[in-house]
Structures are given as C-alpha cells and as structure tokens.
C-alpha atoms as a PDB file:
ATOM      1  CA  UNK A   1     -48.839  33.042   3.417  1.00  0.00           C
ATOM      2  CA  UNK A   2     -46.132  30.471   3.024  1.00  0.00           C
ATOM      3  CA  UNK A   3     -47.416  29.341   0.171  1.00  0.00           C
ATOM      4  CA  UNK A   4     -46.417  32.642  -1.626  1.00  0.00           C
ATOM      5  CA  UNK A   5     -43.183  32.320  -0.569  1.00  0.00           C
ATOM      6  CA  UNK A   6     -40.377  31.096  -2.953  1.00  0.00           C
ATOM      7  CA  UNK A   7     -37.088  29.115  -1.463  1.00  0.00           C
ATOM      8  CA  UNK A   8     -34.196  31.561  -1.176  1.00  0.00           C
ATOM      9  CA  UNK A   9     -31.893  29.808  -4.746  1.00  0.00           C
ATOM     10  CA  UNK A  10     -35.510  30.145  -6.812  1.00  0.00           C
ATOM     11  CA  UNK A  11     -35.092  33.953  -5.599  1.00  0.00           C
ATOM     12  CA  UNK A  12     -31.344  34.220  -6.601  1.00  0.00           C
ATOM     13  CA  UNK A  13     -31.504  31.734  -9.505  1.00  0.00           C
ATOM     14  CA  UNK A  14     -34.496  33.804 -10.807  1.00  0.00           C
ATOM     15  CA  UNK A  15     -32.597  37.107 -10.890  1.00  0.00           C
ATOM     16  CA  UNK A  16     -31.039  38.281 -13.521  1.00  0.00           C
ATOM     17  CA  UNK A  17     -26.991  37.229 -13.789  1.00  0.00           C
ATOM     18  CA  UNK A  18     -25.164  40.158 -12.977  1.00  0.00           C
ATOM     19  CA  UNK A  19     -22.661  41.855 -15.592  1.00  0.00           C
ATOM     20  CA  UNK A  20     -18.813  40.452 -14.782  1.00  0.00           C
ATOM     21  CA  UNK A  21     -17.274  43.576 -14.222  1.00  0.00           C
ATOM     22  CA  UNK A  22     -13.925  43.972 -16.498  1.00  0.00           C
ATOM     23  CA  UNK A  23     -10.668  43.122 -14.435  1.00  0.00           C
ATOM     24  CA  UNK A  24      -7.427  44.763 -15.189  1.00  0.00           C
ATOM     25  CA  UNK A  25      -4.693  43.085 -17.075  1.00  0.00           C
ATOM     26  CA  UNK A  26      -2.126  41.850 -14.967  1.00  0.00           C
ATOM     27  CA  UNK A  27       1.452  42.508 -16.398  1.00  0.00           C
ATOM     28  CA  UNK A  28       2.732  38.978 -16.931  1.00  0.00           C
ATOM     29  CA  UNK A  29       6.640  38.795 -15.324  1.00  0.00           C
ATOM     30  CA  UNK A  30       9.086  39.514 -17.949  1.00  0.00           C
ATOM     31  CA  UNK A  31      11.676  36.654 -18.096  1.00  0.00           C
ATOM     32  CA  UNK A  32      14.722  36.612 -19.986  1.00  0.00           C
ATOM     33  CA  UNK A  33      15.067  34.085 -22.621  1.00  0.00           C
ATOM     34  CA  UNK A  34      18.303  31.457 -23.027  1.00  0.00           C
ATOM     35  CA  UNK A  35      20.263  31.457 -25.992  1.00  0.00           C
ATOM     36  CA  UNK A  36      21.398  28.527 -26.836  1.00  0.00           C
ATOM     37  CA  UNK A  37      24.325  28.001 -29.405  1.00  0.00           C
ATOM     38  CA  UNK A  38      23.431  25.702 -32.243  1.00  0.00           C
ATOM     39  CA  UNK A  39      24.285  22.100 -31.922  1.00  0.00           C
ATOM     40  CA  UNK A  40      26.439  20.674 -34.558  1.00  0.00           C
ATOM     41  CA  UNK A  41      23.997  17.941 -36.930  1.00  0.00           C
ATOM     42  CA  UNK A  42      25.575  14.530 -35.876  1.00  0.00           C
ATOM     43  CA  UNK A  43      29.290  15.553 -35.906  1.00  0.00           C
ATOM     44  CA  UNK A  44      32.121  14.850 -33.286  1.00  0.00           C
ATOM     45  CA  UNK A  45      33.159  11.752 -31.492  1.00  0.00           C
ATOM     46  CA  UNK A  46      30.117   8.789 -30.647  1.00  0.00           C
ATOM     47  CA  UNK A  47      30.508   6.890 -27.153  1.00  0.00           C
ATOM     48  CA  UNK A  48      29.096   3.893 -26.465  1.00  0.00           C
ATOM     49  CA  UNK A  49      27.543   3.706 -23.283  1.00  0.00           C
ATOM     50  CA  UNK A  50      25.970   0.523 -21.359  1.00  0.00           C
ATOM     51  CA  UNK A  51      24.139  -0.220 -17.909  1.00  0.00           C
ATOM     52  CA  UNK A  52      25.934  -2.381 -15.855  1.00  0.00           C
ATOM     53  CA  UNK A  53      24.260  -1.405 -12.508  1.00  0.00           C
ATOM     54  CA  UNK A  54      20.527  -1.151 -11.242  1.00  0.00           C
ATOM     55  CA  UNK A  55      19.159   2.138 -10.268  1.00  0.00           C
ATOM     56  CA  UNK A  56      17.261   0.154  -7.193  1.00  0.00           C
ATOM     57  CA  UNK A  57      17.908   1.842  -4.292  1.00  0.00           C
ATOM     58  CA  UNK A  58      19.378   4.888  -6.154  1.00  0.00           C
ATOM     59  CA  UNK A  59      18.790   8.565  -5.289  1.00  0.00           C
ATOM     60  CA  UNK A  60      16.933  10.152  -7.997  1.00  0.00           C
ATOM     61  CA  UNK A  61      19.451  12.085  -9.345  1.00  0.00           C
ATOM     62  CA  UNK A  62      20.931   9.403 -10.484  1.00  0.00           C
ATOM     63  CA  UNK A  63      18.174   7.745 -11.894  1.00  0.00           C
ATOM     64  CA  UNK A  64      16.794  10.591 -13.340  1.00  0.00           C
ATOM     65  CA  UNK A  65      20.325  11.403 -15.243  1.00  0.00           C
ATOM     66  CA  UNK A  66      20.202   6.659 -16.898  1.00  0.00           C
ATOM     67  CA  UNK A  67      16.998   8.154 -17.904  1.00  0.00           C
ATOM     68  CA  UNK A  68      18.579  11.331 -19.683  1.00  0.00           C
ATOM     69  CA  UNK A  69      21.063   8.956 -21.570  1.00  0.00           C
ATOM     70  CA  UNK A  70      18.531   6.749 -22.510  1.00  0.00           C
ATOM     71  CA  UNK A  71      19.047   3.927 -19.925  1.00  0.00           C
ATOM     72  CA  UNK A  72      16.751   2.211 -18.099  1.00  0.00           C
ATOM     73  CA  UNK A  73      17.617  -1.398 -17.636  1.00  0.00           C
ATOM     74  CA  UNK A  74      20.329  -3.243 -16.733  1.00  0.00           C
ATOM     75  CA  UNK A  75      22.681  -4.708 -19.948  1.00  0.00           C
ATOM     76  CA  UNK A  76      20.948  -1.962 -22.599  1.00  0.00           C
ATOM     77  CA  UNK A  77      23.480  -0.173 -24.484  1.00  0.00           C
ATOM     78  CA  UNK A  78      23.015   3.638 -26.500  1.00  0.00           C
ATOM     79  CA  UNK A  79      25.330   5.284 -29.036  1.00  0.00           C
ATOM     80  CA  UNK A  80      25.623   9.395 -28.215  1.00  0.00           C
ATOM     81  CA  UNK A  81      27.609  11.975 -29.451  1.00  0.00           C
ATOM     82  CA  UNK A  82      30.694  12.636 -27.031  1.00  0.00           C
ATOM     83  CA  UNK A  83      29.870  16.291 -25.989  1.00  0.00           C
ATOM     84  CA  UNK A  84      30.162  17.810 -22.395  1.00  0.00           C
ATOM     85  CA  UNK A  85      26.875  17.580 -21.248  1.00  0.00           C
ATOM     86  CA  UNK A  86      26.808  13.869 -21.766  1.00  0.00           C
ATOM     87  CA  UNK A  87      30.438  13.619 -19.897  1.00  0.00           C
ATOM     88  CA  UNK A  88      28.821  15.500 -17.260  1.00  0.00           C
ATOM     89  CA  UNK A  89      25.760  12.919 -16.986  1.00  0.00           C
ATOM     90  CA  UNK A  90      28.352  10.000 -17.048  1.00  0.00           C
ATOM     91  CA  UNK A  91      30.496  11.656 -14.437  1.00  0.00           C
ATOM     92  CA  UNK A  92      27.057  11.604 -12.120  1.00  0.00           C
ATOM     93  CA  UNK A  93      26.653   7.570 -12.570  1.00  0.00           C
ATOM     94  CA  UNK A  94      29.634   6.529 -13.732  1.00  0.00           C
ATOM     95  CA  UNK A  95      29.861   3.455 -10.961  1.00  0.00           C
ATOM     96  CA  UNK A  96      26.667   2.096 -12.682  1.00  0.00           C
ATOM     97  CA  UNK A  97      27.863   2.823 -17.055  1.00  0.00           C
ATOM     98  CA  UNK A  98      30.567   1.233 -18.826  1.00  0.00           C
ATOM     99  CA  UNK A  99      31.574   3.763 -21.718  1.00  0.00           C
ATOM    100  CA  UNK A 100      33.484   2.956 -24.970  1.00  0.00           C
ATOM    101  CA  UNK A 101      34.215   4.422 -28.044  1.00  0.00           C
ATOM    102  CA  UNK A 102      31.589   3.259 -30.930  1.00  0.00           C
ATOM    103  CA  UNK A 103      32.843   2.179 -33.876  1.00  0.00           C
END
C-alpha cells in the first residue's frame, strides 16, 4: 500500500500548471514633468575653482556638492561656467574652494 503512494511535490509537480489568471492594470501615478529652460552652449563668465580643503570629516552635503563641481582631491582645479547654480554649490563649501576668474 505505500508503495502506491507518490510523495506529496510528485502529486503537485505532476499536475497540470494552472492558468495565471489576468490581473488588472494598475493606473501608474501621474507626475508632472519639469521644464527646464535651455542652457546657453558655453556662453557667460568661466570661474576657476580649486580644492584647498579635505572633505575628511565632512558632512555629506558637502562632499556630495566637491563632487558636483568636479572636485575630489585636495590641490585639483576645474574651469565652469559662472551661473547660479554653481554660486550656490560654492556658497555650500566655500571654506574648503578658492575661486578665480579663468582666463
């Protein structure tokens, strides 16, 4: 009698795979897109901006933003265009930057 017997996962594995019952659509969330006004194609003022300070010990805000500019070591220097935004990232680590104009 227990030889006629089959393990219970050679019963289920044996059966046939049942349909996959179709699942309604969920709406994905509608979300607003950003406009963003074109940038101007290398025009404006350049600033030169080096790293005079070490972000050891720094919060990562502030390491994050030496990243943004382009700055990772102490001593490296990077030319970008003098806009806002890049004020803005200066203003967040300016006691570790020097900035000058580039020539």
């Amino acid at each position: 009698m227990s030889e006629d017997k089959k393990p219970a996962a050679a019963k289920k594995s044996a059966a046939a795979p049942k349909a996959a019952a179709p699942k309604a659509a969920k709406a994905a969330p509608v979300v607003a897109k950003k406009t963003v006004a074109p940038k101007a194609a290398n025009s404006g003022k350049k600033i030169k901006i080096t790293q005079t300070g070490s972000i050891i010990g720094r919060i990562k805000k502030q390491e994050g933003t030496l990243i943004g500019l382009g700055l990772n070591k102490r001593h490296r220097s990077k030319i970008l265009v003098d806009s806002p935004e890049v004020r803005g990232m200066i203003e967040v680590v300016k006691h570790l930057v020097k900035v000058e104009d580039a020539a």
